[in-house]
C-alpha atoms as a PDB file:
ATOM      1  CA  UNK A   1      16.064 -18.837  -6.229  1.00  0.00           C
ATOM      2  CA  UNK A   2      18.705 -19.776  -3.679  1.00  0.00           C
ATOM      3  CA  UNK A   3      18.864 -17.284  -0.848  1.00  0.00           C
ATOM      4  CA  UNK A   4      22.310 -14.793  -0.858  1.00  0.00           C
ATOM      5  CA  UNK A   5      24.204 -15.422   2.391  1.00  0.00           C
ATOM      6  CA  UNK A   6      24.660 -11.674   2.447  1.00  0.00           C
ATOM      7  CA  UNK A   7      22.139 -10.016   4.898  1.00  0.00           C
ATOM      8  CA  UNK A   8      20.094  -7.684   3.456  1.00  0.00           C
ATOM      9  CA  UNK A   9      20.462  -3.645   4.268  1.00  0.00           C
ATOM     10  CA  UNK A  10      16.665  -2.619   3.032  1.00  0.00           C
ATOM     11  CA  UNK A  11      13.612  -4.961   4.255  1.00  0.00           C
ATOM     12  CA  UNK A  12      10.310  -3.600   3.041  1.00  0.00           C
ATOM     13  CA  UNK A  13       7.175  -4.833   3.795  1.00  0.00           C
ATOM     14  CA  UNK A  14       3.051  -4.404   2.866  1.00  0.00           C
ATOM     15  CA  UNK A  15       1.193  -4.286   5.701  1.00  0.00           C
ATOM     16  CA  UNK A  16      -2.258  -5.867   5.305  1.00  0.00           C
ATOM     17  CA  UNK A  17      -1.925  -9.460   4.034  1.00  0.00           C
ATOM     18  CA  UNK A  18       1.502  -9.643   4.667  1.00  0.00           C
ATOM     19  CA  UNK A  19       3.369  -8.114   7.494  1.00  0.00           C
ATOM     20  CA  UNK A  20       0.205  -7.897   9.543  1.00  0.00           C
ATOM     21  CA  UNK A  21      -2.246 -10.806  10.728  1.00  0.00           C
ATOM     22  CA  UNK A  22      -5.845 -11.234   9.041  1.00  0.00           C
ATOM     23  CA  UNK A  23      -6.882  -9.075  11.846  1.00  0.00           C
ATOM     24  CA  UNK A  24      -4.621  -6.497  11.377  1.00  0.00           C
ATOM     25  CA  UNK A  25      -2.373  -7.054  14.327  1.00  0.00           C
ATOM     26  CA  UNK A  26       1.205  -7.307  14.644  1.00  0.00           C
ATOM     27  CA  UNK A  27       2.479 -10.783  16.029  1.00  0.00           C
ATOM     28  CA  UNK A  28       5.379 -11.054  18.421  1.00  0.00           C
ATOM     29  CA  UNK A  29       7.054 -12.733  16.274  1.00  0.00           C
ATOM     30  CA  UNK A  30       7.196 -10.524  13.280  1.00  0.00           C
ATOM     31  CA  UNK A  31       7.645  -7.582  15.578  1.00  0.00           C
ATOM     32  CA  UNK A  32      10.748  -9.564  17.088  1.00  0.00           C
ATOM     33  CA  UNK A  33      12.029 -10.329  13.710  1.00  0.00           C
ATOM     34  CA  UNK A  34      12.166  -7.016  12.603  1.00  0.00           C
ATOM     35  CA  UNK A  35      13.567  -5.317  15.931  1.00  0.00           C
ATOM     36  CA  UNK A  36      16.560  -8.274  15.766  1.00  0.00           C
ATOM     37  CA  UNK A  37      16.912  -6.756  11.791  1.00  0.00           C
ATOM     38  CA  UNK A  38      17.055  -3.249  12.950  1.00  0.00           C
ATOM     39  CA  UNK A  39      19.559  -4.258  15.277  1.00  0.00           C
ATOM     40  CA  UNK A  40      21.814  -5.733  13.351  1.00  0.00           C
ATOM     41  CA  UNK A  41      21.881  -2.569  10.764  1.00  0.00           C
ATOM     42  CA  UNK A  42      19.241  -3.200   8.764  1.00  0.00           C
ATOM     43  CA  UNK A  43      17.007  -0.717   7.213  1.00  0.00           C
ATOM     44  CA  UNK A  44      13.295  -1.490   7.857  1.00  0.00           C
ATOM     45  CA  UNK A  45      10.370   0.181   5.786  1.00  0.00           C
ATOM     46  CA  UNK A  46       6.817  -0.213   5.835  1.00  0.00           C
ATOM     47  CA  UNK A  47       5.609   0.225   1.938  1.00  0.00           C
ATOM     48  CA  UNK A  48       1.863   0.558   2.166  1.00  0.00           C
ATOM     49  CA  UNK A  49      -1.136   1.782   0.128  1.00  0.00           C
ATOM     50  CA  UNK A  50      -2.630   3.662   3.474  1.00  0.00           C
ATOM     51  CA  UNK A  51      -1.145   6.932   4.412  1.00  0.00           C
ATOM     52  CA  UNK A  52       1.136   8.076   7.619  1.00  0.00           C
ATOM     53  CA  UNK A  53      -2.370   8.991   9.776  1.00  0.00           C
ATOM     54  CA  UNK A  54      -4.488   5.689   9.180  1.00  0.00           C
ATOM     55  CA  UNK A  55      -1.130   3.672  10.817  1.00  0.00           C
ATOM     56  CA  UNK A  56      -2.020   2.593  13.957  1.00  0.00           C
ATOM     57  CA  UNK A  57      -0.695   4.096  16.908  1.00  0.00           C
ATOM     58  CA  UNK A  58       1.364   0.822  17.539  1.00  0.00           C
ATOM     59  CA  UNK A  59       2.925   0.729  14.175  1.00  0.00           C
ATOM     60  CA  UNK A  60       3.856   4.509  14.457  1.00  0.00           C
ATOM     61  CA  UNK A  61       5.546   4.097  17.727  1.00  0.00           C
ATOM     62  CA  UNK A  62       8.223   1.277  16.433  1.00  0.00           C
ATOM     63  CA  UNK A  63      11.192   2.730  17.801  1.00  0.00           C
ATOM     64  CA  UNK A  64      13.102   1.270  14.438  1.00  0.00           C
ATOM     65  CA  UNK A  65      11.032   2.605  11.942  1.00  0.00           C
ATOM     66  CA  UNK A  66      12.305   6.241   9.917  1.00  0.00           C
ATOM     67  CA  UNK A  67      11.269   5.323   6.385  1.00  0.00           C
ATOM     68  CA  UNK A  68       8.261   4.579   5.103  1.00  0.00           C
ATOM     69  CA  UNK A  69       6.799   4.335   1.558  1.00  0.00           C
ATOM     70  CA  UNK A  70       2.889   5.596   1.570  1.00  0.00           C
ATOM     71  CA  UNK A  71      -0.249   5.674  -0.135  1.00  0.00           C
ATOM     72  CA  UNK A  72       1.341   2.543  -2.734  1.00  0.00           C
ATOM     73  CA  UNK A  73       4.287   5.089  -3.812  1.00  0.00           C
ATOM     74  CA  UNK A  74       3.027   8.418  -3.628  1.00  0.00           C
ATOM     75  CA  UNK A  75       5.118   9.405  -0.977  1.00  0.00           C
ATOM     76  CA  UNK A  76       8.570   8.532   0.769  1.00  0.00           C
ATOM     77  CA  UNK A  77       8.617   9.809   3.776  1.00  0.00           C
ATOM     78  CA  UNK A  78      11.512  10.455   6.646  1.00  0.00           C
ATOM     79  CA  UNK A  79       9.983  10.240   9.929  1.00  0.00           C
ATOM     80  CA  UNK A  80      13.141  11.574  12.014  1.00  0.00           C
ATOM     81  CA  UNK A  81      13.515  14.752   9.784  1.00  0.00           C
ATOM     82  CA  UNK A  82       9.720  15.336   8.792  1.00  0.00           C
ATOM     83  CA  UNK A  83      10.696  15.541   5.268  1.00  0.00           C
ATOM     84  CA  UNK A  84       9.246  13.998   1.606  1.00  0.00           C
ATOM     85  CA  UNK A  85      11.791  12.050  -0.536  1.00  0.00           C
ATOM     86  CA  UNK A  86       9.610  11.700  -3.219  1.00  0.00           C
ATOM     87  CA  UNK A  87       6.692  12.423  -4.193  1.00  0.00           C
ATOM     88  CA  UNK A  88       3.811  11.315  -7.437  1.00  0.00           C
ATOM     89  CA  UNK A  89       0.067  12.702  -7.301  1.00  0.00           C
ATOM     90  CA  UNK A  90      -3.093  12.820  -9.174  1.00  0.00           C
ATOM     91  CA  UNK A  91      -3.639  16.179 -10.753  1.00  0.00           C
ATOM     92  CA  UNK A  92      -6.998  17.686  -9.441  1.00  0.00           C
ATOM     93  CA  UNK A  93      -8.414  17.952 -12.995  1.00  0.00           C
ATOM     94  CA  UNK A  94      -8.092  14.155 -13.462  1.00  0.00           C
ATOM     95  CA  UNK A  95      -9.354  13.271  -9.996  1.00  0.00           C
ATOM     96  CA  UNK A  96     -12.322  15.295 -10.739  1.00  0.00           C
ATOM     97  CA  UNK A  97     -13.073  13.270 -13.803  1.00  0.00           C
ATOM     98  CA  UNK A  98     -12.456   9.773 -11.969  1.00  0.00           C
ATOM     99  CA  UNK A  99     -15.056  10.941  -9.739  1.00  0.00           C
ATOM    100  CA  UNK A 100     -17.537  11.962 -12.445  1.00  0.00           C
ATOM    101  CA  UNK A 101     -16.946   8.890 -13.662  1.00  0.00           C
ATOM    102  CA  UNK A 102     -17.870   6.617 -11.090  1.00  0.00           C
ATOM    103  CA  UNK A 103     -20.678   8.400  -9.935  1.00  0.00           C
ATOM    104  CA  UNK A 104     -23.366   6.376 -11.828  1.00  0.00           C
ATOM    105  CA  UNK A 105     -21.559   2.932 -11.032  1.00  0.00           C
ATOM    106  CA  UNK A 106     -22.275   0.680  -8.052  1.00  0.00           C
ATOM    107  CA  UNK A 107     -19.089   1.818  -6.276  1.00  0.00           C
ATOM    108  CA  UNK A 108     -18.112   3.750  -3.519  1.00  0.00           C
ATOM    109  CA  UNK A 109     -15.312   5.930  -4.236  1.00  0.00           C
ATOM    110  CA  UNK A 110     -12.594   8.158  -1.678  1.00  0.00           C
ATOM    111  CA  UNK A 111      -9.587   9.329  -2.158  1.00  0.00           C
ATOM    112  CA  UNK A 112      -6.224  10.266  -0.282  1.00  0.00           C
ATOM    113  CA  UNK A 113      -4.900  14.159  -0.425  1.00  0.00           C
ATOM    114  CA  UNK A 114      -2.628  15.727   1.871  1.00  0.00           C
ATOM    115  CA  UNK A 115      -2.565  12.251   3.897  1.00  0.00           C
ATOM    116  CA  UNK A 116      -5.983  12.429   5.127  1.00  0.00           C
ATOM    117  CA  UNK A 117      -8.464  10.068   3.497  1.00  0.00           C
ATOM    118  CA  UNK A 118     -11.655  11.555   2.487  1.00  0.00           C
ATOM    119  CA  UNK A 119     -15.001   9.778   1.524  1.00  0.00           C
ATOM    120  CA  UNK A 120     -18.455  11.112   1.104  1.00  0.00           C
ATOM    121  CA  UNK A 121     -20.665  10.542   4.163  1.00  0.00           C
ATOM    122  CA  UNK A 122     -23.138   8.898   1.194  1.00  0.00           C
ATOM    123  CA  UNK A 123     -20.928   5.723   0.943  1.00  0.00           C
ATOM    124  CA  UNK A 124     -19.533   5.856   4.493  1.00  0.00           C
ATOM    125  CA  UNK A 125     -23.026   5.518   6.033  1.00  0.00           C
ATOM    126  CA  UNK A 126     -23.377   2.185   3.794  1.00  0.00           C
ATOM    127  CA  UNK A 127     -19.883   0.793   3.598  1.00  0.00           C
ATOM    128  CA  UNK A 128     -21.664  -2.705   4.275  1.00  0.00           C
ATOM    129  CA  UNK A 129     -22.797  -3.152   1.334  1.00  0.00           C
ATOM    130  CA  UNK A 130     -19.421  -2.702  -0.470  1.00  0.00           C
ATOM    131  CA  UNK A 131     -16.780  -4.495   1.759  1.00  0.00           C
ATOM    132  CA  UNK A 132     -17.137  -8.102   3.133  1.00  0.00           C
ATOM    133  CA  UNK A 133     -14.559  -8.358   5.189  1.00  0.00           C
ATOM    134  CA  UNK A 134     -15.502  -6.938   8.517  1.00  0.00           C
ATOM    135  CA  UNK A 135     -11.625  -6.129   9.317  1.00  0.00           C
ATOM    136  CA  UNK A 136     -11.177  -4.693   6.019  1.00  0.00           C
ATOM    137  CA  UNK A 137     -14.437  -2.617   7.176  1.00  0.00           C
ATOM    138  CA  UNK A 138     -13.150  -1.333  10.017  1.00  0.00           C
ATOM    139  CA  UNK A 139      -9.733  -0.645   8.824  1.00  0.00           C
ATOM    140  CA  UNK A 140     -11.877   1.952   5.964  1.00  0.00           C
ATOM    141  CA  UNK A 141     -13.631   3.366   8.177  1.00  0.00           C
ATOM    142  CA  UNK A 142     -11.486   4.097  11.262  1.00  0.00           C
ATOM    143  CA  UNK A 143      -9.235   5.631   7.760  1.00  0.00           C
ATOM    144  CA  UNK A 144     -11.936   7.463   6.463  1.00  0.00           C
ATOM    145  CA  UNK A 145     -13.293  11.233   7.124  1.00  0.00           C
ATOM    146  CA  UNK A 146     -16.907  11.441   5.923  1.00  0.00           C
ATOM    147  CA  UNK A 147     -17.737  14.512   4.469  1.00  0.00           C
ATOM    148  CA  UNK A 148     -20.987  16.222   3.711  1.00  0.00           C
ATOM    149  CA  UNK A 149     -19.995  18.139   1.334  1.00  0.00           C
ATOM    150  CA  UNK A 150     -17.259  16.166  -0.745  1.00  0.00           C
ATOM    151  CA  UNK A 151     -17.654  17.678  -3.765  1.00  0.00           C
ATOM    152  CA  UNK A 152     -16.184  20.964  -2.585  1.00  0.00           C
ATOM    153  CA  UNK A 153     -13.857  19.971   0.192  1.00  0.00           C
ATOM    154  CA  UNK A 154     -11.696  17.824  -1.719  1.00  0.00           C
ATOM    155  CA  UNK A 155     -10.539  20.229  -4.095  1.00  0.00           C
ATOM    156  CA  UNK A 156      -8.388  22.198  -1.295  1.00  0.00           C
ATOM    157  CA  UNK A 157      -5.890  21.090  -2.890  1.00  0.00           C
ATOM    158  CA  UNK A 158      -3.873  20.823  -6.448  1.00  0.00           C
ATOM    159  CA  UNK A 159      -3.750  17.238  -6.032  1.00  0.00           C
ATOM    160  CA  UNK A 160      -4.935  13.977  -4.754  1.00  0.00           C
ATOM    161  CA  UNK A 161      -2.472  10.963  -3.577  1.00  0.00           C
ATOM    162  CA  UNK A 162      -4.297   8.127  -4.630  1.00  0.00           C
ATOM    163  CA  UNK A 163      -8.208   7.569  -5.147  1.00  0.00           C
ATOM    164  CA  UNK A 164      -9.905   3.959  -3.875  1.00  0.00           C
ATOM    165  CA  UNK A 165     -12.868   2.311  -4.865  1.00  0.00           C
ATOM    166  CA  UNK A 166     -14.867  -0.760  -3.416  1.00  0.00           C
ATOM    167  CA  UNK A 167     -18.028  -2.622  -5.800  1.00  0.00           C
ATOM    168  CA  UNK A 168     -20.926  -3.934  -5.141  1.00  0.00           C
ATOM    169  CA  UNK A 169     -20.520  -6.454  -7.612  1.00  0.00           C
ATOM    170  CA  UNK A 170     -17.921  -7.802  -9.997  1.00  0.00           C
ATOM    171  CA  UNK A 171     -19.702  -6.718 -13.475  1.00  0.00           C
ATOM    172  CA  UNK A 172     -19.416  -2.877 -11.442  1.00  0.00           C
ATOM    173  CA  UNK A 173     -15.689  -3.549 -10.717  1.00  0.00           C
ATOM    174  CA  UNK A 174     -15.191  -4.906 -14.487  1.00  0.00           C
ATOM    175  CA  UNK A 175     -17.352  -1.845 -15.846  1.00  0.00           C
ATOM    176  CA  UNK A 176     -14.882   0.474 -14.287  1.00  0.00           C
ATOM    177  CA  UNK A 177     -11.596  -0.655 -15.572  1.00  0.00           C
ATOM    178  CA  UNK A 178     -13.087  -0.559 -18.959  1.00  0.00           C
ATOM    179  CA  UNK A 179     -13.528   2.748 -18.564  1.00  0.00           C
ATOM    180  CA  UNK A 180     -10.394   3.705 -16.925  1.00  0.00           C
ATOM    181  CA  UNK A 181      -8.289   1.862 -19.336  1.00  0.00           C
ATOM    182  CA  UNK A 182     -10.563   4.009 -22.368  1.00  0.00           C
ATOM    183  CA  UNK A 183      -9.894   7.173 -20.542  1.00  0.00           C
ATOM    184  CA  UNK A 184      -7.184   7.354 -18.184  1.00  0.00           C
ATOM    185  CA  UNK A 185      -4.999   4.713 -19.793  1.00  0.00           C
ATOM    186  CA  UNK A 186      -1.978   6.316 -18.017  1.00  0.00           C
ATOM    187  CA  UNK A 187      -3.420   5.492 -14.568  1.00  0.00           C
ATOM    188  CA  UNK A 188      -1.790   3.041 -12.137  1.00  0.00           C
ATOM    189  CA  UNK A 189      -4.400   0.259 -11.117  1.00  0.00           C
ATOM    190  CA  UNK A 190      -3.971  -2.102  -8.536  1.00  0.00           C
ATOM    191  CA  UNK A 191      -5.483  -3.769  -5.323  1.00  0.00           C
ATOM    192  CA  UNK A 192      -4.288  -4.529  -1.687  1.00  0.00           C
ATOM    193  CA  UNK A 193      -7.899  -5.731  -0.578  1.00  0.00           C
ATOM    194  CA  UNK A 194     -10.483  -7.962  -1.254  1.00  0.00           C
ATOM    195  CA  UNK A 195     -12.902  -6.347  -3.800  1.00  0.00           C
ATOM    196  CA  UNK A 196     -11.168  -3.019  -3.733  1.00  0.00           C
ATOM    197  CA  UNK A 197      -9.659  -1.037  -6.776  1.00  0.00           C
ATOM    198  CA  UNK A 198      -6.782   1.845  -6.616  1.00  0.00           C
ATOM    199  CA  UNK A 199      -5.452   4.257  -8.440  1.00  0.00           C
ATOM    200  CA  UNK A 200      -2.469   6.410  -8.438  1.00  0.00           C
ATOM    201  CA  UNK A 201      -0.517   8.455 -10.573  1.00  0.00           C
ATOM    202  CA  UNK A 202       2.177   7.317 -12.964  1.00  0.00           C
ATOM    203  CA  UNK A 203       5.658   7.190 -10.604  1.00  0.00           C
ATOM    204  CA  UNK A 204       3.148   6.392  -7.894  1.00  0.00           C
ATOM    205  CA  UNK A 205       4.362   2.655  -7.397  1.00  0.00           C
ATOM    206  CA  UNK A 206       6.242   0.809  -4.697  1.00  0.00           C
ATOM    207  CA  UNK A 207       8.698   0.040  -7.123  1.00  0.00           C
ATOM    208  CA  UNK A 208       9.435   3.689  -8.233  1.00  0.00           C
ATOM    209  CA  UNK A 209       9.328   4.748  -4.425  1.00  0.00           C
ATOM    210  CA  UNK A 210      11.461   1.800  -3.634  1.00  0.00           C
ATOM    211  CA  UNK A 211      14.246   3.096  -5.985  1.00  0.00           C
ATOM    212  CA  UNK A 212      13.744   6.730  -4.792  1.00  0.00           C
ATOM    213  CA  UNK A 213      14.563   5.758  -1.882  1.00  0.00           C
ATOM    214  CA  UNK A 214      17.418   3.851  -2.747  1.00  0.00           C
ATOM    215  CA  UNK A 215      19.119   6.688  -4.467  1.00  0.00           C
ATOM    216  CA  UNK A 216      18.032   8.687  -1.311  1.00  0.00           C
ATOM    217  CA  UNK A 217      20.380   6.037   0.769  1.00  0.00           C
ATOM    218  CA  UNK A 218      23.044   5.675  -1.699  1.00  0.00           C
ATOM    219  CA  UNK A 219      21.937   1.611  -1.901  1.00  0.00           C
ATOM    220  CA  UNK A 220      21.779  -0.685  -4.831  1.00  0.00           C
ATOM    221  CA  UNK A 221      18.226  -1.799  -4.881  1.00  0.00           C
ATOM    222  CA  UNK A 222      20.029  -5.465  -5.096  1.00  0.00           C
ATOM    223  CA  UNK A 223      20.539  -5.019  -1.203  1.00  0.00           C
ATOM    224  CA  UNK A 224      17.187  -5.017  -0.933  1.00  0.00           C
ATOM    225  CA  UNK A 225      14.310  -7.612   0.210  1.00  0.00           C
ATOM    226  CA  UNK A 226      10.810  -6.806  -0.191  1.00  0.00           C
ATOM    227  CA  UNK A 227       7.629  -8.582   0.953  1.00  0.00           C
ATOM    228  CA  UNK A 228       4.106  -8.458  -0.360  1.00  0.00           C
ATOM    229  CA  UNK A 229       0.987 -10.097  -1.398  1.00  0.00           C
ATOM    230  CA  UNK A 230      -1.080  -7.306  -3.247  1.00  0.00           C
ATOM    231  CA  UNK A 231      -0.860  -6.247  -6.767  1.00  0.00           C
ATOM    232  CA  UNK A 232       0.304  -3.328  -5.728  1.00  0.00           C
ATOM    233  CA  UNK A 233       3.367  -5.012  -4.514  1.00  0.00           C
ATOM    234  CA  UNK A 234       4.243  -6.144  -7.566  1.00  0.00           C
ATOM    235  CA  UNK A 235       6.685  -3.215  -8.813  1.00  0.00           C
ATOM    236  CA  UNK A 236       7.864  -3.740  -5.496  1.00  0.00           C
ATOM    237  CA  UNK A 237       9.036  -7.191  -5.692  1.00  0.00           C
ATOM    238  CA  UNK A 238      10.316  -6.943  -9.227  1.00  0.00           C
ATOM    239  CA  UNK A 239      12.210  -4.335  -8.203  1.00  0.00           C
ATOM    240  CA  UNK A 240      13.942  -5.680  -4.789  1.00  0.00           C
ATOM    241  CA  UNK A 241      17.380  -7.849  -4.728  1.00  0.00           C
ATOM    242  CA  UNK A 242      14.687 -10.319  -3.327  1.00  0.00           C
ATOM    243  CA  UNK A 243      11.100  -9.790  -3.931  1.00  0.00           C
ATOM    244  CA  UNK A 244       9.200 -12.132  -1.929  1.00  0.00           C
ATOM    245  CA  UNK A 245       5.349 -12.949  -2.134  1.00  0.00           C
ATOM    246  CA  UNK A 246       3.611 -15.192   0.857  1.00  0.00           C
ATOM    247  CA  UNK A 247       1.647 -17.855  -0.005  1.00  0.00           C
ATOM    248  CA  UNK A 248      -1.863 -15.516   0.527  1.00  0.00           C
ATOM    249  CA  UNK A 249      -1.024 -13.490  -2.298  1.00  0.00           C
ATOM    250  CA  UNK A 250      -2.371 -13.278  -5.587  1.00  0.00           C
ATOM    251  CA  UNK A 251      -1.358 -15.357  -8.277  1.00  0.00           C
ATOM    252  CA  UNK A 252       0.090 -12.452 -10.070  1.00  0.00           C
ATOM    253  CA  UNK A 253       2.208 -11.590  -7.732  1.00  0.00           C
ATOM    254  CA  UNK A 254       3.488 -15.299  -6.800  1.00  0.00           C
ATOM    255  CA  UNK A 255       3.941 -15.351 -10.592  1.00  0.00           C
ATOM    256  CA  UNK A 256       6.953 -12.756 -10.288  1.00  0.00           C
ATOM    257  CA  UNK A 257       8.556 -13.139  -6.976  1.00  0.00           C
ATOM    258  CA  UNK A 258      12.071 -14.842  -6.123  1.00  0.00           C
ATOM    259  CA  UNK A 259      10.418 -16.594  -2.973  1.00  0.00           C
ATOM    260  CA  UNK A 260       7.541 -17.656  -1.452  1.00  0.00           C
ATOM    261  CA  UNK A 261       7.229 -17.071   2.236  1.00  0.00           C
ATOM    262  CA  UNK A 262       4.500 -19.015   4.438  1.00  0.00           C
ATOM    263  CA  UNK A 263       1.498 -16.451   4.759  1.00  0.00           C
ATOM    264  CA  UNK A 264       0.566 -13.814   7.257  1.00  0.00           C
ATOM    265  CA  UNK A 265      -1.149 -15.585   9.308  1.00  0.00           C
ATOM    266  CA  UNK A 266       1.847 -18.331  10.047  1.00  0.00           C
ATOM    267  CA  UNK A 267       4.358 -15.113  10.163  1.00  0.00           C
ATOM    268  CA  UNK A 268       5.728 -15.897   6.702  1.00  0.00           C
ATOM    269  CA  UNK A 269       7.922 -12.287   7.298  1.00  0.00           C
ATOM    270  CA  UNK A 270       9.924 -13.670  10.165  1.00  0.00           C
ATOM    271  CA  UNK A 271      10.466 -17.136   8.942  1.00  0.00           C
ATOM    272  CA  UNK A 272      12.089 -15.468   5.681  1.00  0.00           C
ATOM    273  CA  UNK A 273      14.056 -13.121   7.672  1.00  0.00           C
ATOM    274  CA  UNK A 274      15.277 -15.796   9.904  1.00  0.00           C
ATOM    275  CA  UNK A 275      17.650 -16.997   7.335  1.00  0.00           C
ATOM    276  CA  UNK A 276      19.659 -13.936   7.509  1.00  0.00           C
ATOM    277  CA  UNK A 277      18.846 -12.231  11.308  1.00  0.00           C
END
């Protein structure tokens, strides 16, 4: 696809994988890029699957920043006026089922309600054994609460915003979409980490929260560009003027963007948004 000259009014990014570095920092660069976007009237909006709390202090403090898209679509939220544009959850009933469900497999399971994430001190105390990735460790468990009693904490509420999983193995991770796609076919499934699983309700995408949004603006989601890598940035990408994967992402997601940007670790955000800022 060859790039519009037109510069666009919406940028959305993922974080992890994409706008951030393997590490999970923020380079100079793609802070720069964004700051010389935002300056120049552009819109920018960090679409991620964690919620407002588990940002990091630096990400929260971008003086540019007002919208963000949360917890992979379940929430829109307006930073300057402290207010929810939109908003899809998992009814407590069902959430109560996923996690009768997994209970027997070799997964560890938490979920997301009223922006905190929760996780029973039974998989937090072992998370080793179900993530790899020591960043993606830390990043779970500086975002995690453990609980002791999980079972009855979690349902102070009518609702959960999205419910994670991590496997021991693949067979566990294939075991559990089997059942999810027997008994919760109308789930949203996805991943933004290595070995992880998500799920969310139905109108709990990027996509859907990028077009809430949208209409929230009074934009065309045409004068948007949106970057990803996840699967979970998919709906996203479709759904931008310009959905852009980087090179890290999964082949899925290559499969339906407009452009391919270099990856996060060569700052594959600011050499896209170069062309226009």
């Amino acid at each position: 696809m060859e790039l519009t000259t037109q510069k666009p009014k919406l940028i959305l990014t993922d974080l992890d994988g994409t706008l951030l570095r393997d590490d999970k920092t923020l380079s100079p660069a793609n802070r720069a890029a964004l700051e010389r976007a935002a300056g120049q009237g552009a819109q920018v909006v960090l679409s991620t699957g964690r919620s407002y709390k588990s940002l990091s202090q630096e990400l929260r403090d971008l003086p540019f920043l007002r919208y963000f898209i949360l917890v992979n679509g379940a929430k829109v939220y307006d930073l300057q006026t402290d207010t929810v544009l939109y908003r899809a959850e998992v009814p407590m009933d069902v959430a109560q089922g996923l996690f009768q469900m997994f209970e027997p497999l070799d997964a560890c399971i938490d979920c997301y309600q009223n922006d905190t994430g929760l996780m029973d001190r039974k998989y937090y105390d072992h998370l080793e054994r179900y993530i790899d990735d020591p960043h993606a460790l830390k990043m779970t468990q500086d975002c995690r609460t453990p609980l002791d009693h999980f079972r009855e904490v979690r349902a102070g509420g009518e609702s959960v915003q999205k419910l994670q999983a991590f496997f021991h193995t693949p067979e566990a991770r294939t075991e559990a979409l089997r059942q999810l796609g027997e008994a919760y076919p109308q789930l949203i499934l996805s991943s933004s980490l290595p070995g992880n699983l998500e799920i969310n309700a139905p109108g709990a995408t990027k996509g859907d929260a990028l077009l809430a949004l949208c209409r929230a603006l009074g934009l065309a989601p045409a004068c948007a560009v949106a970057f990803g890598d996840g699967t979970n940035d998919m709906t996203m990408i479709r759904s931008a003027g310009i959905g852009v994967a980087m090179a890290n992402a999964e082949p899925e997601v290559l499969a339906v963007a407009d452009l391919v940007a270099p990856s996060n670790q060569e700052d594959g955000v600011a050499q896209v948004l170069s062309r226009w800022f």
